[in-house]
C-alpha atoms as a PDB file:
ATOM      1  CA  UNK A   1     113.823 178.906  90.290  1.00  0.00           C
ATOM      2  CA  UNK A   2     116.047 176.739  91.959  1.00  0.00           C
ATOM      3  CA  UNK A   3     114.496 177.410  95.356  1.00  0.00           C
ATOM      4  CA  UNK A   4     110.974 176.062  93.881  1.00  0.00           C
ATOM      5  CA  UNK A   5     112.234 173.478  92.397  1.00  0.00           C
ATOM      6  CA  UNK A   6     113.833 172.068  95.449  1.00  0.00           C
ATOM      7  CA  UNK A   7     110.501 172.829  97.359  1.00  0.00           C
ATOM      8  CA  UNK A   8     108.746 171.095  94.551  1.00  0.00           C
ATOM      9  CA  UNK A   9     111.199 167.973  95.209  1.00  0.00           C
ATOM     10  CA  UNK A  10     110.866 167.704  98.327  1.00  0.00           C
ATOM     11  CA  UNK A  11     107.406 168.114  98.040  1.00  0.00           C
ATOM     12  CA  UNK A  12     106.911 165.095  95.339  1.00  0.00           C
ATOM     13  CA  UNK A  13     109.331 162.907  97.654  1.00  0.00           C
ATOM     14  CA  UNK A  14     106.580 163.437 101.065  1.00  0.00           C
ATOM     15  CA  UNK A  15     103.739 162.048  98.973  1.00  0.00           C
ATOM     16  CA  UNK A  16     105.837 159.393  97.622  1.00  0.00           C
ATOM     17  CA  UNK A  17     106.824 158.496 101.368  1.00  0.00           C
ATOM     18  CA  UNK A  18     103.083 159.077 102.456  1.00  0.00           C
ATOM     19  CA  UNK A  19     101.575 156.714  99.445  1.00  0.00           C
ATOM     20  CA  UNK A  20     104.447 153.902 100.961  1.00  0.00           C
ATOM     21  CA  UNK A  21     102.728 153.731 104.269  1.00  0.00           C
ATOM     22  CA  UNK A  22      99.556 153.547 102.491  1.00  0.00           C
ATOM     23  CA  UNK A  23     100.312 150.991 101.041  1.00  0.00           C
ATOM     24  CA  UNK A  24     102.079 149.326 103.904  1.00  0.00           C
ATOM     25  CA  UNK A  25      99.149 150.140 106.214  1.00  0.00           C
ATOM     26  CA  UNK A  26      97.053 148.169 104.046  1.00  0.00           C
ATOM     27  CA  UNK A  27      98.996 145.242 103.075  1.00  0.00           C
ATOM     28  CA  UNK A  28      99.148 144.904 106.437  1.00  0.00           C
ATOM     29  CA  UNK A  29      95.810 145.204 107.373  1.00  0.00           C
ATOM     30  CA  UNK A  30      95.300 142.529 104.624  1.00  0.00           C
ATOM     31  CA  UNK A  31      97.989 139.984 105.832  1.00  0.00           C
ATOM     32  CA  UNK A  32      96.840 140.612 109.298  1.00  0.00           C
ATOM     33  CA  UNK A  33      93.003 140.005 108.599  1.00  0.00           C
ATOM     34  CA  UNK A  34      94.249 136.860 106.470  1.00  0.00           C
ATOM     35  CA  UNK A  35      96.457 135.706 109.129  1.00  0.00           C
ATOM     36  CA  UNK A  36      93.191 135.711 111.891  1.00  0.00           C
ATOM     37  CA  UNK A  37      90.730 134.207 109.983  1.00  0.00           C
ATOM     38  CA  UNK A  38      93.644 131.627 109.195  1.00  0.00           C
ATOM     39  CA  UNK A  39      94.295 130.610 112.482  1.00  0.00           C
ATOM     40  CA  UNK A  40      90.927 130.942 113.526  1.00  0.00           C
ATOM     41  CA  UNK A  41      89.726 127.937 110.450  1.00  0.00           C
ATOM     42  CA  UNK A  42      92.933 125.774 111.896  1.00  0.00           C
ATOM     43  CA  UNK A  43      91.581 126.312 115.465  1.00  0.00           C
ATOM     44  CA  UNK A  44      87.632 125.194 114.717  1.00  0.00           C
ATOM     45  CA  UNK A  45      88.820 122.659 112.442  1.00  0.00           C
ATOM     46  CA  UNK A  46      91.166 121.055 114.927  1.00  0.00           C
ATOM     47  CA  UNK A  47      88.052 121.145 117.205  1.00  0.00           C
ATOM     48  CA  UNK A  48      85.684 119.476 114.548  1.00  0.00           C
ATOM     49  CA  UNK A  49      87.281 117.881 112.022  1.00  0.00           C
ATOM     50  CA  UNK A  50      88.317 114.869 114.304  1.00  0.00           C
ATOM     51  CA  UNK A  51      85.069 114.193 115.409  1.00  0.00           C
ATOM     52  CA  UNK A  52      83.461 114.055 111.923  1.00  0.00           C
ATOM     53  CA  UNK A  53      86.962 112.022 110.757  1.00  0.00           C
ATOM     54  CA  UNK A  54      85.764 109.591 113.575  1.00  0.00           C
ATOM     55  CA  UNK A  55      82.206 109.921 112.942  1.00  0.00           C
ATOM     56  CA  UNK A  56      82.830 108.918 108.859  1.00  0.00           C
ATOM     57  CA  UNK A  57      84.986 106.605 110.146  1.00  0.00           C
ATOM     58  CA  UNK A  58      82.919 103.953 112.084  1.00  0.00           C
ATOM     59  CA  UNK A  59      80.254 104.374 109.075  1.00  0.00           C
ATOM     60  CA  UNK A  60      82.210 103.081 106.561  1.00  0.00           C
ATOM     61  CA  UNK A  61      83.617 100.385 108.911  1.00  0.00           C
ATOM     62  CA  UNK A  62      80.244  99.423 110.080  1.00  0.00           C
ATOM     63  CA  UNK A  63      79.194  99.357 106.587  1.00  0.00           C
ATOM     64  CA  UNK A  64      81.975  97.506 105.466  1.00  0.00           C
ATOM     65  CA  UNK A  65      81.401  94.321 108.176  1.00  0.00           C
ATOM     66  CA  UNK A  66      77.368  94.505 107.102  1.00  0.00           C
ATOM     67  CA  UNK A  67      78.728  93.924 103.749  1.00  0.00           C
ATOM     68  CA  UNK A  68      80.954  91.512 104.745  1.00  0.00           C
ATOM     69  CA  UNK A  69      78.943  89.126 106.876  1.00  0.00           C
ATOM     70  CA  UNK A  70      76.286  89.471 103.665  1.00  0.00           C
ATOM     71  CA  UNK A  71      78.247  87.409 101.848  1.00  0.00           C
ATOM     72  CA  UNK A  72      79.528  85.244 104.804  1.00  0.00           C
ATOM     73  CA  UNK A  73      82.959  86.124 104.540  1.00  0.00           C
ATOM     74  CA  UNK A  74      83.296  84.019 100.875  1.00  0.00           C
ATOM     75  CA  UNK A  75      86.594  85.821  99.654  1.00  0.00           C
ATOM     76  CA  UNK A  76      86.326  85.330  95.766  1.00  0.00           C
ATOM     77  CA  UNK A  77      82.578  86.445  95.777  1.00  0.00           C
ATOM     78  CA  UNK A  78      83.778  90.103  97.809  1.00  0.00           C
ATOM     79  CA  UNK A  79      87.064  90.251  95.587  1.00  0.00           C
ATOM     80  CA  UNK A  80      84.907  89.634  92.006  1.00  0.00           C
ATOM     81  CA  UNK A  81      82.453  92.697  93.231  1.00  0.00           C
ATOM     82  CA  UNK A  82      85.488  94.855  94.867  1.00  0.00           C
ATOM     83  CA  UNK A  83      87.705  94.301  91.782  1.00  0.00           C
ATOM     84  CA  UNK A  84      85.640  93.902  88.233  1.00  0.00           C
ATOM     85  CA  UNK A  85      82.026  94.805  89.466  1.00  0.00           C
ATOM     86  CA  UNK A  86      82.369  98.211  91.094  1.00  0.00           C
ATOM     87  CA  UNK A  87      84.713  99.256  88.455  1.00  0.00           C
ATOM     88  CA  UNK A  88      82.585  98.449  85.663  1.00  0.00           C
ATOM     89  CA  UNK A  89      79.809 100.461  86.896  1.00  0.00           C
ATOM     90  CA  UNK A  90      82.075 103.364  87.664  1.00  0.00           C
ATOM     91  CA  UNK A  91      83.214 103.087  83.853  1.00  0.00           C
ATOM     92  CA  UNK A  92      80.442 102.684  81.792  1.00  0.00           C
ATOM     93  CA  UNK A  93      78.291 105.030  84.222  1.00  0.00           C
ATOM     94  CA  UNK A  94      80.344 107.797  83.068  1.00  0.00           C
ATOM     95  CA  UNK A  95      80.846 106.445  79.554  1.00  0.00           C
ATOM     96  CA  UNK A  96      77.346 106.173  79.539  1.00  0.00           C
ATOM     97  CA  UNK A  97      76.882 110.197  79.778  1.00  0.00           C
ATOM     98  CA  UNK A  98      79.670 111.032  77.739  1.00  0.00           C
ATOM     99  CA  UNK A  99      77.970 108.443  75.095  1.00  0.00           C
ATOM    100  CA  UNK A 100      74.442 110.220  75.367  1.00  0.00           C
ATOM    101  CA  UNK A 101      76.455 113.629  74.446  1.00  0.00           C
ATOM    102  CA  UNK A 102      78.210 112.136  71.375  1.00  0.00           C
ATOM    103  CA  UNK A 103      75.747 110.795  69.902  1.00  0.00           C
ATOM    104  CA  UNK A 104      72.702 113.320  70.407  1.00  0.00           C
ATOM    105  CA  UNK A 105      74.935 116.439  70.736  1.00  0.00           C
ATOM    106  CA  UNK A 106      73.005 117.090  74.050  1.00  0.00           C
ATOM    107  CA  UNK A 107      73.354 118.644  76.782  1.00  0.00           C
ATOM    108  CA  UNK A 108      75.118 121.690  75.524  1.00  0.00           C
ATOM    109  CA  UNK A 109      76.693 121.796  78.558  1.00  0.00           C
ATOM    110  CA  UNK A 110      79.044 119.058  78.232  1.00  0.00           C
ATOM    111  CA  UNK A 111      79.052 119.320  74.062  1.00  0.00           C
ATOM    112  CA  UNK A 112      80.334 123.224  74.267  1.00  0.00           C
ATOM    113  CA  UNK A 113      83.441 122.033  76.088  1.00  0.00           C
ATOM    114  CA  UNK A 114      84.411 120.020  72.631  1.00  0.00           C
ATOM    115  CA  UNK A 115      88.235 119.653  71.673  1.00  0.00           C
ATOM    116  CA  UNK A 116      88.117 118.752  68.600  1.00  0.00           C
ATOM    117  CA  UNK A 117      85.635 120.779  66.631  1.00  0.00           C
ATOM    118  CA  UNK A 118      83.103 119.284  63.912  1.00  0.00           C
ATOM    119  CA  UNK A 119      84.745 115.687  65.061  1.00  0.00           C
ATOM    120  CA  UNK A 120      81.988 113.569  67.017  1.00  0.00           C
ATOM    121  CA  UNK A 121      79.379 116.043  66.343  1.00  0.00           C
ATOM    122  CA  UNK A 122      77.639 113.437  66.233  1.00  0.00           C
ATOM    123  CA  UNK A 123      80.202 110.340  66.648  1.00  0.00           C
ATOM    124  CA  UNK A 124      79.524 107.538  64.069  1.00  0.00           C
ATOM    125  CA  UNK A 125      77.772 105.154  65.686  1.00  0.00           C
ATOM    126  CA  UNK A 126      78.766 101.828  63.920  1.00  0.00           C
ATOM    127  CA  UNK A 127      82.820 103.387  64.979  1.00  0.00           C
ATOM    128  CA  UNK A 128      81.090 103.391  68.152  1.00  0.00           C
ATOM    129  CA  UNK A 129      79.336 100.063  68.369  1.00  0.00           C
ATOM    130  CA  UNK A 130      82.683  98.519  67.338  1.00  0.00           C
ATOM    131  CA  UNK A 131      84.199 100.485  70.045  1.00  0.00           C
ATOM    132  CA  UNK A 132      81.739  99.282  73.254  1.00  0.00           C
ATOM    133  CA  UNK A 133      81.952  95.838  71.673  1.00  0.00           C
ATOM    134  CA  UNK A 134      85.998  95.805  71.935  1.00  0.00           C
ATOM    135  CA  UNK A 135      85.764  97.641  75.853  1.00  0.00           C
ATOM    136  CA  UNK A 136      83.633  94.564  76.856  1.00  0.00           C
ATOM    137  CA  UNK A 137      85.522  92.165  75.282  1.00  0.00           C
ATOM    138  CA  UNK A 138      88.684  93.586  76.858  1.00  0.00           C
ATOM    139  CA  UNK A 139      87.132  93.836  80.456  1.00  0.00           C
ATOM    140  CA  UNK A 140      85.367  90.264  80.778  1.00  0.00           C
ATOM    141  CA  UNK A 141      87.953  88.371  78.603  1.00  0.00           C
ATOM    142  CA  UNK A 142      91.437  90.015  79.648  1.00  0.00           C
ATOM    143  CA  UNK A 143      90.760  91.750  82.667  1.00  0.00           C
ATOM    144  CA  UNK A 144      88.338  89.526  84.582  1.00  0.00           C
ATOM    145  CA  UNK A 145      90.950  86.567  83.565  1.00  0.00           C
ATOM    146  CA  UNK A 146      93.730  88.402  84.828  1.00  0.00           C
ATOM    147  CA  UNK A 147      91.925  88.766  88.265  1.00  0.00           C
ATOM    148  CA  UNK A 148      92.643  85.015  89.387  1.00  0.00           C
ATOM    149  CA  UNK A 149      96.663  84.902  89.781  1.00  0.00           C
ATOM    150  CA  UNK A 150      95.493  88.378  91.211  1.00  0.00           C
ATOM    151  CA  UNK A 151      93.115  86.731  94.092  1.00  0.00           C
ATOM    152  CA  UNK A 152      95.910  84.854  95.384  1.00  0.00           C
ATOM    153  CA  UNK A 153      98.835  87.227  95.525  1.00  0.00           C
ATOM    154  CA  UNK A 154      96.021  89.294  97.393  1.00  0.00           C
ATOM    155  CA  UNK A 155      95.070  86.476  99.552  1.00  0.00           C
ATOM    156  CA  UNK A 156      99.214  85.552 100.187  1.00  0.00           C
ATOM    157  CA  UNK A 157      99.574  88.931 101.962  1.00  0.00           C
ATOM    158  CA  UNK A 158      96.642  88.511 103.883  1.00  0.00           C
ATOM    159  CA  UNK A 159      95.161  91.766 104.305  1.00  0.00           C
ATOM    160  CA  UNK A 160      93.166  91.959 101.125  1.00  0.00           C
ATOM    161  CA  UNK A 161      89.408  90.742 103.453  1.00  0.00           C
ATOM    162  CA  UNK A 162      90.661  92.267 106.443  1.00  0.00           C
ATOM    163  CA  UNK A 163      87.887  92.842 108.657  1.00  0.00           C
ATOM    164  CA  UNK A 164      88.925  95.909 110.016  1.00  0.00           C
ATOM    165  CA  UNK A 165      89.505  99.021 107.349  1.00  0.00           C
ATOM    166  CA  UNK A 166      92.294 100.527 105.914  1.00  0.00           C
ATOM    167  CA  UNK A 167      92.162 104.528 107.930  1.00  0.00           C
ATOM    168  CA  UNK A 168      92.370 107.081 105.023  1.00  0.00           C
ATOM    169  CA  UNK A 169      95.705 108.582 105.525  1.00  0.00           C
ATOM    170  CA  UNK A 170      97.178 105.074 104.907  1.00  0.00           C
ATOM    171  CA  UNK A 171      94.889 104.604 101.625  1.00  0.00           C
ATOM    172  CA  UNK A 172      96.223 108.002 100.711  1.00  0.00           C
ATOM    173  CA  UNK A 173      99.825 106.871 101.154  1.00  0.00           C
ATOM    174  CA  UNK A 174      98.640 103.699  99.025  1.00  0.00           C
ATOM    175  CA  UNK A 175      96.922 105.950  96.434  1.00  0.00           C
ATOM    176  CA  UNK A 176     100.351 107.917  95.902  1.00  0.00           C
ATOM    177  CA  UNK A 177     102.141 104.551  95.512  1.00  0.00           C
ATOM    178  CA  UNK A 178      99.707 102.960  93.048  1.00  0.00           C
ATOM    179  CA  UNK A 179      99.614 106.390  90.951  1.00  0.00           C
ATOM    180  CA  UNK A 180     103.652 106.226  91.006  1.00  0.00           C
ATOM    181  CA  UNK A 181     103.952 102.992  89.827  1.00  0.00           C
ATOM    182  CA  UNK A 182     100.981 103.397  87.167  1.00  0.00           C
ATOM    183  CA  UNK A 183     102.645 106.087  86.075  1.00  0.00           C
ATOM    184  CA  UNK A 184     106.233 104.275  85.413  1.00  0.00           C
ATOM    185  CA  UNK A 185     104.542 101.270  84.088  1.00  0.00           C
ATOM    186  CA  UNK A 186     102.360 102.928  81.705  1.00  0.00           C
ATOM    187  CA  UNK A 187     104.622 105.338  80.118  1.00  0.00           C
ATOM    188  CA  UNK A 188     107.694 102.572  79.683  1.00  0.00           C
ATOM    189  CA  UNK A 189     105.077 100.100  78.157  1.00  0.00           C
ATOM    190  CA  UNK A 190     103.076 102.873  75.837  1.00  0.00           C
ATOM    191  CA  UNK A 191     107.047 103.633  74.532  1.00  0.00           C
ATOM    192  CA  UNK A 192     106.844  99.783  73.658  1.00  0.00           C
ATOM    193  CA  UNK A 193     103.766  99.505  71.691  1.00  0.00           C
ATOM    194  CA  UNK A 194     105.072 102.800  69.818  1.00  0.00           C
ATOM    195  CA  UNK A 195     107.753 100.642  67.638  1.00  0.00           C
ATOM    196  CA  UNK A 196     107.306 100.063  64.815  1.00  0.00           C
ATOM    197  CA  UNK A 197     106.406  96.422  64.486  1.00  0.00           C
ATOM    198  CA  UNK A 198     104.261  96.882  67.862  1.00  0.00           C
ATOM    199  CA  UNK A 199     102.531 100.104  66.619  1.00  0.00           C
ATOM    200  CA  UNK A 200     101.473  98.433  63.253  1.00  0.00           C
ATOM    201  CA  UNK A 201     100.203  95.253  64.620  1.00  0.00           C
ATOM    202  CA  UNK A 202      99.033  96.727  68.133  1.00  0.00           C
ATOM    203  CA  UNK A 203      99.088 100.001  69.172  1.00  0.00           C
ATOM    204  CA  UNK A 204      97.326 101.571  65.623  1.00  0.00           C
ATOM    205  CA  UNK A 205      94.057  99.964  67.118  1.00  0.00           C
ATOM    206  CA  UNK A 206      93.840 102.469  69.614  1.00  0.00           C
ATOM    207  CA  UNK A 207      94.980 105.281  67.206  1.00  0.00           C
ATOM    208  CA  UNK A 208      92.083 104.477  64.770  1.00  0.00           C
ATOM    209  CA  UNK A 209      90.285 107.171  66.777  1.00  0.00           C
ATOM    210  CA  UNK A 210      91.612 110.690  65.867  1.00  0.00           C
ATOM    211  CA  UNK A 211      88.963 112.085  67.789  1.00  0.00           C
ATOM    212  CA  UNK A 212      88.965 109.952  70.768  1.00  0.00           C
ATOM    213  CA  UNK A 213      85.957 109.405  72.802  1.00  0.00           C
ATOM    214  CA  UNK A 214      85.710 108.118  76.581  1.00  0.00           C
ATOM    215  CA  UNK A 215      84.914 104.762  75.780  1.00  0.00           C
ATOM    216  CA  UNK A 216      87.856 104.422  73.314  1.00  0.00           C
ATOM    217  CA  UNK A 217      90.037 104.483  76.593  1.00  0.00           C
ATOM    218  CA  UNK A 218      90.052 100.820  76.858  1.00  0.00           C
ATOM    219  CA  UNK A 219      89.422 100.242  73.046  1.00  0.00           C
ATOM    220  CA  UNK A 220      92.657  98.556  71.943  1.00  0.00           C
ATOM    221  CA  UNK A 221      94.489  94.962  70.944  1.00  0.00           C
ATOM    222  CA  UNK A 222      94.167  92.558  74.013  1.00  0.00           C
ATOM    223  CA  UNK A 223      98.199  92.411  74.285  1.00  0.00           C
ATOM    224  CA  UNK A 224      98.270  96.124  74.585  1.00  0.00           C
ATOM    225  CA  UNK A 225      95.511  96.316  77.042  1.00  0.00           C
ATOM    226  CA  UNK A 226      97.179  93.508  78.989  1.00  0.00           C
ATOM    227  CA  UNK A 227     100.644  95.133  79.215  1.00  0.00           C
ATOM    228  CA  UNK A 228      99.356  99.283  78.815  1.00  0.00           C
ATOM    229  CA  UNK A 229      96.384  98.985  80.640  1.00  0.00           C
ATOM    230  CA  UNK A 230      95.799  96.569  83.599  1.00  0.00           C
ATOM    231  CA  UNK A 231      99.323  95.632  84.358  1.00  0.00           C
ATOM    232  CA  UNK A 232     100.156  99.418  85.337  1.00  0.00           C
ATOM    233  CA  UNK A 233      96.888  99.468  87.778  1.00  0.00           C
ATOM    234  CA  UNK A 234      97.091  95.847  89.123  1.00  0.00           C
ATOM    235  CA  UNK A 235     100.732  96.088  90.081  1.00  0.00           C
ATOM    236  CA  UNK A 236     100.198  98.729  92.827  1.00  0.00           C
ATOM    237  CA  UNK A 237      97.909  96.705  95.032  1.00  0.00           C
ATOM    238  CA  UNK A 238      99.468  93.683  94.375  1.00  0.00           C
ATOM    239  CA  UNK A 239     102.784  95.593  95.537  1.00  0.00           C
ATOM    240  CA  UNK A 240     101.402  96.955  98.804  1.00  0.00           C
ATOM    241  CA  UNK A 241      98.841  94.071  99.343  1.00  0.00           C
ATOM    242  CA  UNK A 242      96.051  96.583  99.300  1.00  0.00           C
ATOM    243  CA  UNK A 243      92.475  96.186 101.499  1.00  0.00           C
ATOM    244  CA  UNK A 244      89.583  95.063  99.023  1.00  0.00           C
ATOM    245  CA  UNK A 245      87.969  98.406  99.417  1.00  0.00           C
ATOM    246  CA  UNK A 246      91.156 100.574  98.658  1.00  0.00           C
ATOM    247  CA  UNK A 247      91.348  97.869  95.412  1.00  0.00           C
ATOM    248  CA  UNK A 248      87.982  99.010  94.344  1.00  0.00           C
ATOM    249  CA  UNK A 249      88.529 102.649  94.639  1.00  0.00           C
ATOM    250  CA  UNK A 250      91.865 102.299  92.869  1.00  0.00           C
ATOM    251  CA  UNK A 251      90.348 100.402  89.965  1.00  0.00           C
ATOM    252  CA  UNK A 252      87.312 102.574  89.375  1.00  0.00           C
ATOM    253  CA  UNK A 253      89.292 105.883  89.729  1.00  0.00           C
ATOM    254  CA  UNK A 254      92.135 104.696  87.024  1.00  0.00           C
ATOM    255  CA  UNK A 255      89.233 103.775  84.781  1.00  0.00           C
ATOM    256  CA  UNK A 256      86.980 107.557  85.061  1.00  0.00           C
ATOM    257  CA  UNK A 257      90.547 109.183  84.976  1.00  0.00           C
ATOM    258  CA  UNK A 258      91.338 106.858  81.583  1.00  0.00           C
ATOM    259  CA  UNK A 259      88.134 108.008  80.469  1.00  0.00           C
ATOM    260  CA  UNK A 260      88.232 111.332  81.713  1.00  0.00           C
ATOM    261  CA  UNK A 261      91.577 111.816  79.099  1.00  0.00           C
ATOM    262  CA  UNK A 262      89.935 110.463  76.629  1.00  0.00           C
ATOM    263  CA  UNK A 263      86.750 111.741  76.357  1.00  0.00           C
ATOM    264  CA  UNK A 264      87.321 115.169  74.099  1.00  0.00           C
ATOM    265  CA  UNK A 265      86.037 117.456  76.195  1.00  0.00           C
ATOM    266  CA  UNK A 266      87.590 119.774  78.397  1.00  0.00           C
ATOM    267  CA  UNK A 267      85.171 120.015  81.069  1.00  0.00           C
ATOM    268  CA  UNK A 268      85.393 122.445  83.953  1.00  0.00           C
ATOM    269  CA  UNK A 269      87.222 121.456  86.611  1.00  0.00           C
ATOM    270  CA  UNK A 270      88.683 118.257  85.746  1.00  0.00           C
ATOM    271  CA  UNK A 271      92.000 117.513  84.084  1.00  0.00           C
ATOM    272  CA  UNK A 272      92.286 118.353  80.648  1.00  0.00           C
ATOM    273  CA  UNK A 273      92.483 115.684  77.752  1.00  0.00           C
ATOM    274  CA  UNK A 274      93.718 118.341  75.510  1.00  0.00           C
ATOM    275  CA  UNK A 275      97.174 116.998  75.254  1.00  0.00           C
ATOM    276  CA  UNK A 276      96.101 113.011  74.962  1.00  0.00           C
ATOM    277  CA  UNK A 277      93.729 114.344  72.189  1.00  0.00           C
ATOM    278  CA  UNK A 278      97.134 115.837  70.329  1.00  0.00           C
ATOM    279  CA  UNK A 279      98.584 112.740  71.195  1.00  0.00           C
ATOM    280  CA  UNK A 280      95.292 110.896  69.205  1.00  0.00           C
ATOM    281  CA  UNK A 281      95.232 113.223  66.232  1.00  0.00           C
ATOM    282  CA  UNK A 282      98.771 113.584  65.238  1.00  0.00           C
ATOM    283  CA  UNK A 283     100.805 110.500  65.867  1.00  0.00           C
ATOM    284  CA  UNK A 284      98.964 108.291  63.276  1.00  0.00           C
ATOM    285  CA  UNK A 285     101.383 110.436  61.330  1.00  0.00           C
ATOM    286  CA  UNK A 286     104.545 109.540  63.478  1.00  0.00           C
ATOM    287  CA  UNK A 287     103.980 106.615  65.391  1.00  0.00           C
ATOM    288  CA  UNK A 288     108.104 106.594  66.384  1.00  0.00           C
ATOM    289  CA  UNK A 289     107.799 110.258  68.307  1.00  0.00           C
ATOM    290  CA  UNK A 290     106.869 109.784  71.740  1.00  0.00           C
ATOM    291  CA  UNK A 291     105.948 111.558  73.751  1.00  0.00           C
ATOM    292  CA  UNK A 292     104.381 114.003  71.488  1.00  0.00           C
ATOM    293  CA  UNK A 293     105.946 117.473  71.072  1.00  0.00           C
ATOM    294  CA  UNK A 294     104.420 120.514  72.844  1.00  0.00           C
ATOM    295  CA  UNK A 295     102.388 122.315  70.735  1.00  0.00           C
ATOM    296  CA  UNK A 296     104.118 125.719  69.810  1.00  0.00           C
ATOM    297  CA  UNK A 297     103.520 129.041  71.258  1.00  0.00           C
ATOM    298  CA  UNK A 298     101.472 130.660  67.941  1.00  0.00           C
ATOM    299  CA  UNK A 299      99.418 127.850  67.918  1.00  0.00           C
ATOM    300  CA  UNK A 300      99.272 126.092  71.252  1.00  0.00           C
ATOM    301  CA  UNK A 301      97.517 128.635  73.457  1.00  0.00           C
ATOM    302  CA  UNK A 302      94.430 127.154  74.301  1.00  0.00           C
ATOM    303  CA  UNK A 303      91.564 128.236  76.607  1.00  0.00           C
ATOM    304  CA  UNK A 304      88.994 126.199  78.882  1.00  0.00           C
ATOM    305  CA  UNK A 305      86.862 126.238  76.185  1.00  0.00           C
ATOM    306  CA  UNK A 306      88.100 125.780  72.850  1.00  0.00           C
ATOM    307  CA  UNK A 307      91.866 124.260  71.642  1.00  0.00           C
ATOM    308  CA  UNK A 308      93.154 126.696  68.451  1.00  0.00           C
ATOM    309  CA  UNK A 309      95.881 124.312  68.237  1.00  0.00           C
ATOM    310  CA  UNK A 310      93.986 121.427  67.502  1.00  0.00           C
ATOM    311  CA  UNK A 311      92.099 123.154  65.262  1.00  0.00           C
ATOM    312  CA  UNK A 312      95.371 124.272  63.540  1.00  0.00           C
ATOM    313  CA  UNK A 313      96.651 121.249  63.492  1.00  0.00           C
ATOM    314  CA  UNK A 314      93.565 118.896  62.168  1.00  0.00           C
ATOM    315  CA  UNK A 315      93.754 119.171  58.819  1.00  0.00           C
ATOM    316  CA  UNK A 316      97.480 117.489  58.509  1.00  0.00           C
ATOM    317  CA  UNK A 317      96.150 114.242  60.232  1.00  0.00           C
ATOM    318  CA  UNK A 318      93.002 113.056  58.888  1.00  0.00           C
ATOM    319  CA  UNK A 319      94.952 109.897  56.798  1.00  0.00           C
ATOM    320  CA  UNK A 320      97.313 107.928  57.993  1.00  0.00           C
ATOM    321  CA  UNK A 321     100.484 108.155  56.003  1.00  0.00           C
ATOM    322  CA  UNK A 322     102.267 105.195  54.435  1.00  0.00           C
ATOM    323  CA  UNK A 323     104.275 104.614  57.245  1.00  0.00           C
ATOM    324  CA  UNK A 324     101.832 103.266  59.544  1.00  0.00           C
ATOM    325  CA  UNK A 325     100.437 101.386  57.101  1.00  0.00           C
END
């Protein structure tokens, strides 16, 4: 007996040993493989990539001067298109598709991805009017405004109409700055309009929308939109005296990403607004909490498609309670 079962322990121990190198043999056959076609990508793209960095390169330069010398070089003309025009087409372009979805429930491909269930489905569209009229009022008589002291800081540093281009690395350095800053600026000033006397006469404009929607990103009292949202994204260029061009992209990216957190759906592959729309439905209950508490763990575990938590949580903030009053 105690002869077998030695035999039978050794036994167990060789094909423990022998399933070891199995495995070894083929996580190294995997890291190896990986490692190859690794090096082999870094190799062709260090052959390649330059040429089409180069080849993108003098496009948008050449580009750039045609547009220039189009407009002869007049400053204000360029930095009204760069700075208000571009940016308005980027927002209301996607507005306007997020707008055909909340009001005819169609296509079902953006409408499945819905937060909030049964809110917006379809939006009210006098809440909606009322909403595009305030955006428009807020871009041509706050924003556009704000754009003259703007012009001249820009034209101080110098580099704003700069006929040669910013190279991409150094607008990607200038992206990280102007997101930092945003970032700072925003939160510290969105704290602000959450006091008391600043939430009831300001900030509850923006929180009449439970259920936001992408155009209610800019919907909101002109001192709040002047201090929460153009401040933040105007003080980065204005900081690193920014090309034009790297001004435009700035602008119009801050205002799809405002939108994008906003809109009420979670759509594939962009950030999710799931935790702005918390932020929309529950703190017309507690406008002195901020930021808004996590959701917790039974009820906060929420997939791509659908939020449980919000659904969990909707029925506690339809009214706003005397507080915010």
């Amino acid at each position: 007996m105690t002869r077998d079962s030695g035999y039978s322990a050794v036994a167990e121990q060789q094909k423990q040993d022998e399933k070891l190198r199995d495995a070894v043999k083929i996580t190294a056959g995997v890291l190896g493989t990986g490692l190859l076609l690794f090096t082999a990508v870094v190799n062709a793209a260090s052959w390649y990539v330059p040429y089409i960095w180069d080849a993108s390169g003098r496009f948008w330069q050449a580009t750039w001067l045609k547009f220039y010398h189009l407009f002869e070089g007049k400053e204000w003309t360029i930095f009204l298109l760069g700075s208000a025009l571009v940016p308005c087409l980027a927002f209301w372009c996607f507005n306007g598709i997020l707008m055909v979805a909340d009001v005819t429930g169609k296509p079902t491909f953006i409408t499945r991805y819905r937060i909030q269930l049964g809110k917006n489905d379809p939006v009210d569209t006098k809440k909606l009017r009322q909403a595009i009229y305030t955006a428009l009022y807020n871009q041509f008589c706050v924003s556009l405004p704000m754009l003259v002291p703007m012009f001249y800081v820009m034209k101080w540093w110098g580099n704003t109409f700069s006929k040669e281009l910013p190279t991409f690395r150094w607008f990607l350095v200038e992206l990280s700055v102007f997101t930092v800053i945003e970032e700072i600026l925003f939160y510290y000033t969105h704290r602000l309009v959450h006091l008391p006397l600043l939430y009831k006469h300001i900030h509850k404009k923006h929180h009449e929308w439970t259920a936001p929607v992408g155009v209610v990103s800019i919907y909101a009292h002109p001192v709040e939109h002047i201090l929460s949202n153009t401040l933040p994204v105007m003080t980065g260029p204005m900081v690193m005296g920014s090309h034009i061009v790297s001004i435009a992209a700035w602008f119009s990216l801050a205002l799809v990403t405002t939108s994008i957190s906003h809109c009420g759906y979670h759509l594939p592959f962009l950030p999710s607004p799931e935790f702005h729309d918390f932020h929309h439905l529950k703190y017309v209950q507690a406008p002195l909490s901020f930021p808004p508490p996590a959701p917790d763990s039974a009820g906060g575990q929420s997939s791509l498609l659908r939020a449980p938590w919000v659904r969990v949580a909707h029925a506690g903030a339809e009214e706003p309670t005397q507080s915010t009053q």
